[in-house]
Each structure stands twice: as structure tokens, then as C-alpha cells.
C-alpha atoms as a PDB file:
ATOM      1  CA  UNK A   1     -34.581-104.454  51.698  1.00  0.00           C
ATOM      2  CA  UNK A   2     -34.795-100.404  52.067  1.00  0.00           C
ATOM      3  CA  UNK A   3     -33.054 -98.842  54.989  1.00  0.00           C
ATOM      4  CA  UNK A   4     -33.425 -95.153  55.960  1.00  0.00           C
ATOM      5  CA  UNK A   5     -30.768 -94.658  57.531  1.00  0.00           C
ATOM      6  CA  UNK A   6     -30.302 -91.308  59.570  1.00  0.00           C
ATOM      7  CA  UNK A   7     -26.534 -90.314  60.763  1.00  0.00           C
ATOM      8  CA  UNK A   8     -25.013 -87.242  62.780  1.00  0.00           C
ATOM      9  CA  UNK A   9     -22.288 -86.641  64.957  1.00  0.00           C
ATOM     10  CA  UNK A  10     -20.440 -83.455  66.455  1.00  0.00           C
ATOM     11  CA  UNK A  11     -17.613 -82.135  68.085  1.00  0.00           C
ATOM     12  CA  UNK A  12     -18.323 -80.375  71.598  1.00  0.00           C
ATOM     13  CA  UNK A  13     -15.394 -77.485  70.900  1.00  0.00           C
ATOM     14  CA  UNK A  14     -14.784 -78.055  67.465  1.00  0.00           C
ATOM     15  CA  UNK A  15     -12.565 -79.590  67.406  1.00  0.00           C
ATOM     16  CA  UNK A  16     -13.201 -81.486  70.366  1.00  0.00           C
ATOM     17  CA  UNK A  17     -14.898 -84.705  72.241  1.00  0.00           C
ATOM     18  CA  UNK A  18     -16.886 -85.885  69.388  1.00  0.00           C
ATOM     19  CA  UNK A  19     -19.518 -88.696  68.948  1.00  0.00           C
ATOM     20  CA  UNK A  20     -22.416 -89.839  65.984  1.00  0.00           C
ATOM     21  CA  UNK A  21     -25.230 -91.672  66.150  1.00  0.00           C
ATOM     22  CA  UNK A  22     -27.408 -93.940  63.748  1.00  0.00           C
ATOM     23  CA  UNK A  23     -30.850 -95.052  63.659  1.00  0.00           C
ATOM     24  CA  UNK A  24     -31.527 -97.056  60.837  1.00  0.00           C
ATOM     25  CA  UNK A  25     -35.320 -97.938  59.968  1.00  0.00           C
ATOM     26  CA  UNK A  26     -37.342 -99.893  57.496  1.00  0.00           C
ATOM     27  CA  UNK A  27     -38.846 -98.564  54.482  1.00  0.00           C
ATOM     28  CA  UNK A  28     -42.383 -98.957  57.099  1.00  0.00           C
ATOM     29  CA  UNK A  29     -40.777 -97.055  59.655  1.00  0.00           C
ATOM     30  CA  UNK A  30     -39.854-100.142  61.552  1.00  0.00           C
ATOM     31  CA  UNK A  31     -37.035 -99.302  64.047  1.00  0.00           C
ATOM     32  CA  UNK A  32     -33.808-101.841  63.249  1.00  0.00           C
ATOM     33  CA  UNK A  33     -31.180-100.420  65.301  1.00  0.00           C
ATOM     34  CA  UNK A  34     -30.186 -97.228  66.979  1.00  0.00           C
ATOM     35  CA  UNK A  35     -26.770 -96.696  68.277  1.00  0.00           C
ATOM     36  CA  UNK A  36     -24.009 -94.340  69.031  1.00  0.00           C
ATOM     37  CA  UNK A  37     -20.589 -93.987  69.421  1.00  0.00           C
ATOM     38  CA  UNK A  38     -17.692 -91.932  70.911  1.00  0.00           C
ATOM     39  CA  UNK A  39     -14.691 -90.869  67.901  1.00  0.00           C
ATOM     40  CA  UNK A  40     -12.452 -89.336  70.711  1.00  0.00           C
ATOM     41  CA  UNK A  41     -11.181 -85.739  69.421  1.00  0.00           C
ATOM     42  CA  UNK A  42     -12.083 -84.524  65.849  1.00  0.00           C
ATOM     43  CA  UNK A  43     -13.669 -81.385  63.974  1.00  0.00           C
ATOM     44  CA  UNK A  44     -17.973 -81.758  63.354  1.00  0.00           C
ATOM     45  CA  UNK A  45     -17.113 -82.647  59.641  1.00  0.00           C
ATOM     46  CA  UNK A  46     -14.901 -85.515  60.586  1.00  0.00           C
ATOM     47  CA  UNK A  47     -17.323 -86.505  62.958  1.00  0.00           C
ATOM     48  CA  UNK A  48     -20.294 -85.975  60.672  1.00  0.00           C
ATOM     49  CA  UNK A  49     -18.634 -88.193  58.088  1.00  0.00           C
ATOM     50  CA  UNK A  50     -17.682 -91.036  60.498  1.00  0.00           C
ATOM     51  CA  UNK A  51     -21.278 -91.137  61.281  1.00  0.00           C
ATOM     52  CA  UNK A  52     -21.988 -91.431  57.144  1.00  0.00           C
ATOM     53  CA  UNK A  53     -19.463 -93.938  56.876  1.00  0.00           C
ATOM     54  CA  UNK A  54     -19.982 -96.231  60.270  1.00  0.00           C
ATOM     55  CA  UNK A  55     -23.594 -96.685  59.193  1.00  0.00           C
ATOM     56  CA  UNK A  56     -23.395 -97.250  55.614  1.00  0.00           C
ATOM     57  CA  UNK A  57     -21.121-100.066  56.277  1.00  0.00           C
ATOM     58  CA  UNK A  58     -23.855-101.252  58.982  1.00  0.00           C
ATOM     59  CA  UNK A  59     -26.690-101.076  56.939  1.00  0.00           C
ATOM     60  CA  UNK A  60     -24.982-103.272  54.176  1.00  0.00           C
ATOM     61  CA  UNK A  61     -24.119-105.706  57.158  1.00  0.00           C
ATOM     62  CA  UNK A  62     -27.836-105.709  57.419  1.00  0.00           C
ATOM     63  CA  UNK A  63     -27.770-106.687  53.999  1.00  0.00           C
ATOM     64  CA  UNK A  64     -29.582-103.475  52.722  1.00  0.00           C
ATOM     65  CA  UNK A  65     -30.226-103.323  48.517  1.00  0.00           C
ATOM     66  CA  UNK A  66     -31.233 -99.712  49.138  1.00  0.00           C
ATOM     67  CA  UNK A  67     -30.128 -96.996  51.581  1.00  0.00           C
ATOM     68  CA  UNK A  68     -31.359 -93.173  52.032  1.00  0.00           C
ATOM     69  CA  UNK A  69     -29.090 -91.565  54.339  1.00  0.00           C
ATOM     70  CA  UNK A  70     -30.293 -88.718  55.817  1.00  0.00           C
ATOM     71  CA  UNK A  71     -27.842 -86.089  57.647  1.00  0.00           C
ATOM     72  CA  UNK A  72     -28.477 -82.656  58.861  1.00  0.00           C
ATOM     73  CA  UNK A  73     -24.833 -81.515  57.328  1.00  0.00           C
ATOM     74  CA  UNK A  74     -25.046 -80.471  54.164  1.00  0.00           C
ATOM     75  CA  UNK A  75     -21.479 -80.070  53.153  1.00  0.00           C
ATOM     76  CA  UNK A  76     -21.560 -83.829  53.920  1.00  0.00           C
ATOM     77  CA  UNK A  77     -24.594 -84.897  51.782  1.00  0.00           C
ATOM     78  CA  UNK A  78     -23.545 -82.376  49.013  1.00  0.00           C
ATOM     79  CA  UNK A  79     -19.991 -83.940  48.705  1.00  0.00           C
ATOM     80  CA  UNK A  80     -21.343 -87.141  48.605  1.00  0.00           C
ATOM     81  CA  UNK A  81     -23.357 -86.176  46.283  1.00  0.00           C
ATOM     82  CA  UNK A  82     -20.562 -84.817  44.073  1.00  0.00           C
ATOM     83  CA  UNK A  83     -21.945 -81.161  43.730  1.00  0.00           C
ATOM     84  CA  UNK A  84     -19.474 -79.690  46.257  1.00  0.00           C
ATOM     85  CA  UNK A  85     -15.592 -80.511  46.192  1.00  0.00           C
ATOM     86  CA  UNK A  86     -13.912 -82.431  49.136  1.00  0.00           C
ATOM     87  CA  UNK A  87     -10.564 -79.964  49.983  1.00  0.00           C
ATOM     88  CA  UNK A  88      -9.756 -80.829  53.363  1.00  0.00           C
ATOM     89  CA  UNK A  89      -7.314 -83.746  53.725  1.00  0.00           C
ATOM     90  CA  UNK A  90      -9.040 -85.742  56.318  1.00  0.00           C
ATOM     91  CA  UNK A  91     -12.122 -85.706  55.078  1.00  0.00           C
ATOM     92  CA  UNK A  92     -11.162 -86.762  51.605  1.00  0.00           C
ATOM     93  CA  UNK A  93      -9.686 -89.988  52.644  1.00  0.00           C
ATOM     94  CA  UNK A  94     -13.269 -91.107  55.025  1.00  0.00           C
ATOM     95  CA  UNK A  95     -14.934 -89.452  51.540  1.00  0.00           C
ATOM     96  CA  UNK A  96     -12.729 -92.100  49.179  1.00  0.00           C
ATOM     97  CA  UNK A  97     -13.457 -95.215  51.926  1.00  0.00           C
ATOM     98  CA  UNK A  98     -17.253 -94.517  51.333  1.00  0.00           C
ATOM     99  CA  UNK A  99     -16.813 -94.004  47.888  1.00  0.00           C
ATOM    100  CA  UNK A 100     -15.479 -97.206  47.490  1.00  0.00           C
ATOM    101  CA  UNK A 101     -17.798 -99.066  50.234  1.00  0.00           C
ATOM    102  CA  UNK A 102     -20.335 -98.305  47.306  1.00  0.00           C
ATOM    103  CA  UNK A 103     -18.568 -98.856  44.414  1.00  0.00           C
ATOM    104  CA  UNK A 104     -18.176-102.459  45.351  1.00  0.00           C
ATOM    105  CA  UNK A 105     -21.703-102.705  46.547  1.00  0.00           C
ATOM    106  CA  UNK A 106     -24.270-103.984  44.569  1.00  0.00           C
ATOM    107  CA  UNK A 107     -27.363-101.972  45.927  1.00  0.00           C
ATOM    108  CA  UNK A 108     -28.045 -98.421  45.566  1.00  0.00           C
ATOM    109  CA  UNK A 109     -27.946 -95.052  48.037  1.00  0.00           C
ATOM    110  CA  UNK A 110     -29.473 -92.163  48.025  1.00  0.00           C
ATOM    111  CA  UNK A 111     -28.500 -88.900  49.974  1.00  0.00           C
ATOM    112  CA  UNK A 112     -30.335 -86.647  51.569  1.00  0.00           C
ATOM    113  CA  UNK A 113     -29.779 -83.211  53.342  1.00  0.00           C
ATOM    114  CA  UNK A 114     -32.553 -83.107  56.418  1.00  0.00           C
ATOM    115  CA  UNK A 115     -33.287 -79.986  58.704  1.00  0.00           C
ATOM    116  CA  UNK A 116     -31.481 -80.508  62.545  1.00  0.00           C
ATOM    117  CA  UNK A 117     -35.387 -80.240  63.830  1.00  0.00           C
ATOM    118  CA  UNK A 118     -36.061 -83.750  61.787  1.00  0.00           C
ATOM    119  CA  UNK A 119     -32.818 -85.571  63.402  1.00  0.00           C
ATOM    120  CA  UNK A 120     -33.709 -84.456  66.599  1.00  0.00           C
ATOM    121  CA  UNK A 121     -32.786 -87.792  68.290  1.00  0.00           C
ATOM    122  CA  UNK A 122     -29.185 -87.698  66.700  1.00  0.00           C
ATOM    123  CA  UNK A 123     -28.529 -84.811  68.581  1.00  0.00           C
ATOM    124  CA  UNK A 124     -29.142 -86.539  71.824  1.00  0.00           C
ATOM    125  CA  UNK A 125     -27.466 -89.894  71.046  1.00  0.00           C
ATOM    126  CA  UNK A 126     -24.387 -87.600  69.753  1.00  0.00           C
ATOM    127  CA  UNK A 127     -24.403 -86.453  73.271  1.00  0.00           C
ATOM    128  CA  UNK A 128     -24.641 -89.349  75.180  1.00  0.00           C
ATOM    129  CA  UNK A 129     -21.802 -90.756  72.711  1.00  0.00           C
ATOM    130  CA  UNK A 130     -19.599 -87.708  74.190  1.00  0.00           C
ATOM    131  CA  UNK A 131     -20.501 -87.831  77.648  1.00  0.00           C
ATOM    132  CA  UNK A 132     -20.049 -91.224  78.067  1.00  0.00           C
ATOM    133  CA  UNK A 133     -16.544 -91.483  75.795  1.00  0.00           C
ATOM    134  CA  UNK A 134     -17.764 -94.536  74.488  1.00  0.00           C
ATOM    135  CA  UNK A 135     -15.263 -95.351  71.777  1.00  0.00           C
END
């Protein structure tokens, strides 16, 4: 099965009280889950890539053969991608733990870079993640 599969997450502060969110749908557009969670402190770009990584592992628990996630951060999508380098410490080792979620998957995933005005819900589950600290 297809998922879409549309992650974000934030830092109120940067960095600060952070939280994602996922909503992961059919390839119809059928709604399969939407959740969020609380990270406790971290920068937007470790937040952004929990979010990536969280949900990839979620859809595959789904038993997904095919993901598109879709982020608003495109440093994100572009490093996973491989057309920007990963410098920063912290993000290279959540970077490696997706790389090698996939690597030992057998389906495939595509990434995609989405304007903030298409993830529109992310931002408000991101919120509700912070305000409610739920780790």
C-alpha cells in the first residue's frame, strides 16, 4: 500500500519546547492516522527530523510498500534527498537512523518539499504537541 505521509515539527524559541506531528493518508486520500507528539527541548531541524523519522518508522508499521513524505523544511527533504550535506552533529546521527530504516526496508520513499500553506494542519498539531508537553 501507498502512504502520503505529511510530517512537521518546531521549536517555540529555537531552540526550545518542541513538538511534530503526522498525518499519514492513503494513496485515495483516506485519513489513517494523525498524531502528534511533544520532543521536550530541541532546535526546528531536530524537531523537523524527528517528525521525518517517527513517521517513517510508523508508516512501515503500517506495513507501507511506498511512502511520499511531505515536509515544509526543505533543508530536511533536500538532505534526505542527498543534494544538500548534513554538517550539524545531531542531525547527522537522526539523518543515518533514517538512512538505515530504509536501507533495510524493502519498499520505496519518495521526498517531497511542500509550501507551510499545504501542511497547514501540522502547524496546529505541532502546537498542541508543545502546549500540552506530551512526550
Amino acid at each position: 500500500m501507498k502512504f502520503r505521509v505529511f510530517t512537521d515539527g518546531w521549536s517555540r524559541w529555537n531552540p526550545g519546547i518542541s513538538g511534530c506531528w503526522i498525518f499519514i493518508a492513503s494513496q485515495d486520500w483516506a485519513v489513517l492516522e494523525k498524531r502528534y507528539k511533544s520532543i521536550g527541548i530541541a532546535t526546528n531541524n531536530v524537531a523537523e527530523y524527528t517528525a521525518a523519522l517517527l513517521w517513517i518508522q510508523r508508516a512501515i508499521e503500517l506495513w507501507a510498500k511506498s511512502i511520499e513524505l511531505l515536509a515544509d523544511s526543505q533543508l530536511v527533504i533536500e538532505q534526505l534527498k542527498g543534494n544538500y550535506k548534513v554538517k550539524n552533529t545531531e542531525l547527522k546521527k537522526i539523518h543515518s537512523e533514517i538512512q538505515s530504516i530504509i536501507s533495510n526496508w524493502k519498499g520505496e520513499i519518495v521526498f517531497m518539499h511542500i509550501p507551510r500553506e499545504q501542511n497547514k494542519e501540522a502547524d496546529r498539531l505541532s502546537n498542541v504537541a508543545m502546549d500540552n508537553n506530551n512526550p
